[in-house]
C-alpha atoms as a PDB file:
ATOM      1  CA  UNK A   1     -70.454  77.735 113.216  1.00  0.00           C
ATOM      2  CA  UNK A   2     -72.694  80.302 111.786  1.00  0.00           C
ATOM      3  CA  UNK A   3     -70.924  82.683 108.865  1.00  0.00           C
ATOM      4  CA  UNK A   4     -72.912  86.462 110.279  1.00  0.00           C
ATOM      5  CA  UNK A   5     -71.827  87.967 107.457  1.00  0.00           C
ATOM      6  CA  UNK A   6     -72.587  86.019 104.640  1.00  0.00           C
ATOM      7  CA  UNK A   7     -76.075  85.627 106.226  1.00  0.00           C
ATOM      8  CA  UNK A   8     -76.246  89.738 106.627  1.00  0.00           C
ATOM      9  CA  UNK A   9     -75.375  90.239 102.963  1.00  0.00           C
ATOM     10  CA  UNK A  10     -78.000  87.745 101.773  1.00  0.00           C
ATOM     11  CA  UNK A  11     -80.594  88.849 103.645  1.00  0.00           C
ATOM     12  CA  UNK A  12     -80.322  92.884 104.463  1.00  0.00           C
ATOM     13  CA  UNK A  13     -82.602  94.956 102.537  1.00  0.00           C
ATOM     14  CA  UNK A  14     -80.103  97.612 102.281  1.00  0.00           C
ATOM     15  CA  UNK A  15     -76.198  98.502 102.708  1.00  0.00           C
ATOM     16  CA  UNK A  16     -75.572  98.097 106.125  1.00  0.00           C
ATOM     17  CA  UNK A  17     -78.511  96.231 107.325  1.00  0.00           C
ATOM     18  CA  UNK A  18     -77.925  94.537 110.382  1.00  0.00           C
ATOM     19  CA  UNK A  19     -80.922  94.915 112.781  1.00  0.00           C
ATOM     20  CA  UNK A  20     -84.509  94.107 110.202  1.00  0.00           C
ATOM     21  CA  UNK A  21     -86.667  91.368 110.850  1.00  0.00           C
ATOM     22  CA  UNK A  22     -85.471  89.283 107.959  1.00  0.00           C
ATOM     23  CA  UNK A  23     -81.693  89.422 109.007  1.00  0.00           C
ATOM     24  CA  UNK A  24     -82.586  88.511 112.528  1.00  0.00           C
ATOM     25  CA  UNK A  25     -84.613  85.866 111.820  1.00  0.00           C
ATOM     26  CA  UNK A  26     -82.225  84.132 109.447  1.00  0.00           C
ATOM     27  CA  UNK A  27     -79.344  84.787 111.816  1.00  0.00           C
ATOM     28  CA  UNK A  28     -81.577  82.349 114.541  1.00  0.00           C
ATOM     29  CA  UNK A  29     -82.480  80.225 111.927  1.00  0.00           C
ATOM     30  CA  UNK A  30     -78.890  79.060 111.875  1.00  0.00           C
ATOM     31  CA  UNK A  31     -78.104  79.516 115.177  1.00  0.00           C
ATOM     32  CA  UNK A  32     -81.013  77.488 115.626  1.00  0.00           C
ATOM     33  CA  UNK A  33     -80.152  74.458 112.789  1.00  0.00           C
ATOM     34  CA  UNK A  34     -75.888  74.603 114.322  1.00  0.00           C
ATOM     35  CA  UNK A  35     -77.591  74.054 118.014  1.00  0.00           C
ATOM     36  CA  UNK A  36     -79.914  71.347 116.829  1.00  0.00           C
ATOM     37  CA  UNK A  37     -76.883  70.200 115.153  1.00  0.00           C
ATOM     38  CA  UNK A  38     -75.258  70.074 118.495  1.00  0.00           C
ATOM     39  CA  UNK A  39     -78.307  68.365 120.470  1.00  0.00           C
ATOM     40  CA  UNK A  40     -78.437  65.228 118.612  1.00  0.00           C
ATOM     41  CA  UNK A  41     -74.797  64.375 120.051  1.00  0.00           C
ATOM     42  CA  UNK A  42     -75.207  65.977 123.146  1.00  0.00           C
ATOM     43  CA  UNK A  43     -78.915  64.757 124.172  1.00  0.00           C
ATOM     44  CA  UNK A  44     -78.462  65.275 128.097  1.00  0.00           C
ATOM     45  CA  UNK A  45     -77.173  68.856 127.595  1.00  0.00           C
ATOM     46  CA  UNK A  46     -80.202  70.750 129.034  1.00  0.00           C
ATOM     47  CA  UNK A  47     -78.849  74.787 129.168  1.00  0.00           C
ATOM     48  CA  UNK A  48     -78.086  74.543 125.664  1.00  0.00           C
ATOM     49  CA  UNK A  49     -81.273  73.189 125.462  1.00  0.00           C
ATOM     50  CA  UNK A  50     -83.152  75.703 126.830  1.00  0.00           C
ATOM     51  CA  UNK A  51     -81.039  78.455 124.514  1.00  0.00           C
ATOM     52  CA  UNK A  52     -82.756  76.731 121.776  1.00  0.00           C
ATOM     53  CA  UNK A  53     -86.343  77.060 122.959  1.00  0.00           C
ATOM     54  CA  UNK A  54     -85.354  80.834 123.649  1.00  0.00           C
ATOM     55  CA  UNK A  55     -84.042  80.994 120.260  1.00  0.00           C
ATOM     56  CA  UNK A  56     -87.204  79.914 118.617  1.00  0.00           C
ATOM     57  CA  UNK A  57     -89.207  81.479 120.796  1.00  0.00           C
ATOM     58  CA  UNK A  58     -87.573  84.592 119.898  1.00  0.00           C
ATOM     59  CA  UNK A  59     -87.711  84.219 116.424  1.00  0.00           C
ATOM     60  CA  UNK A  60     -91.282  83.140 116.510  1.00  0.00           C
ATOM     61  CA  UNK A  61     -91.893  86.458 118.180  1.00  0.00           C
ATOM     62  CA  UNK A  62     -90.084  88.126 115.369  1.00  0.00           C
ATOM     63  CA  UNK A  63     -92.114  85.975 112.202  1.00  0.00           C
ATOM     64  CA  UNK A  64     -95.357  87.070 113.814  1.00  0.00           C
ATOM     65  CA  UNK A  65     -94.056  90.413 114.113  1.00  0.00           C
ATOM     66  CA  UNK A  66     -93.321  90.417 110.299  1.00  0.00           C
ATOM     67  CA  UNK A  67     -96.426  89.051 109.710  1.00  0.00           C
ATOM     68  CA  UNK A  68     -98.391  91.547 111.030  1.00  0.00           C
ATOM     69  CA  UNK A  69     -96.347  94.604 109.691  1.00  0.00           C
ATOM     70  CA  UNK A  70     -95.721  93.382 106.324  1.00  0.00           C
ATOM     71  CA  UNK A  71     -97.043  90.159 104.900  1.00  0.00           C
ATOM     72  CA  UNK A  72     -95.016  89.694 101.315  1.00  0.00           C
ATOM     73  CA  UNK A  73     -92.080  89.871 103.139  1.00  0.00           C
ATOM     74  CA  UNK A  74     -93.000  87.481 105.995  1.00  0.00           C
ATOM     75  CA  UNK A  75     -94.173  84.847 103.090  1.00  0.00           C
ATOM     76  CA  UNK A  76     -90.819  85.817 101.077  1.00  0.00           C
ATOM     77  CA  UNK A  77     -88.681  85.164 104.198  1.00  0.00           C
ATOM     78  CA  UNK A  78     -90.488  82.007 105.104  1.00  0.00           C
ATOM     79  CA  UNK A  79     -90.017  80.780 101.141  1.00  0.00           C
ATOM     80  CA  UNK A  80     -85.875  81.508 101.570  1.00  0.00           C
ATOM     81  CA  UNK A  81     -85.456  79.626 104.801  1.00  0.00           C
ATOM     82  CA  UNK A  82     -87.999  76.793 104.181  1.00  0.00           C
ATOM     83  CA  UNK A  83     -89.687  76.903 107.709  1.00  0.00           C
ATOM     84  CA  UNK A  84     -92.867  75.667 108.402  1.00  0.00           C
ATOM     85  CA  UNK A  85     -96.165  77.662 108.437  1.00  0.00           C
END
């Protein structure tokens, strides 16, 4: 599945980071890629599914968020992960 902690060491800005915008939105990311993973074996499975669109919905949320506070780091985060925009 998804290795959290690797992901929070990578990705927190400090010791301890768990809850900034780049840690949560990399944590989705691959919750999103394992679930996408999932859905082209599983194409009738509709709740998980809809968990996805929540998931990206929720991490657009939090990219937009990012951009608006603090743009280098929404370009640096978008860079590391390789999504689109």
């Amino acid at each position: 599945m998804v290795d959290k902690q690797a992901i929070i060491k990578e990705f927190a800005l400090k010791e301890g980071d768990t809850g900034s915008c780049e840690v949560q939105v990399a944590l989705l990311t691959a919750r999103v890629k394992h679930l996408t993973e999932h859905l082209r074996g599983n194409h009738k499975d509709f709740h998980s599914r809809r968990g996805l669109i929540a998931m990206t919905a929720r991490r657009r949320k939090l990219l937009d968020y990012l951009k608006r506070q603090d743009f280098n780091r929404y370009t640096a985060i978008i860079t590391k992960l390789q999504l689109r925009r």
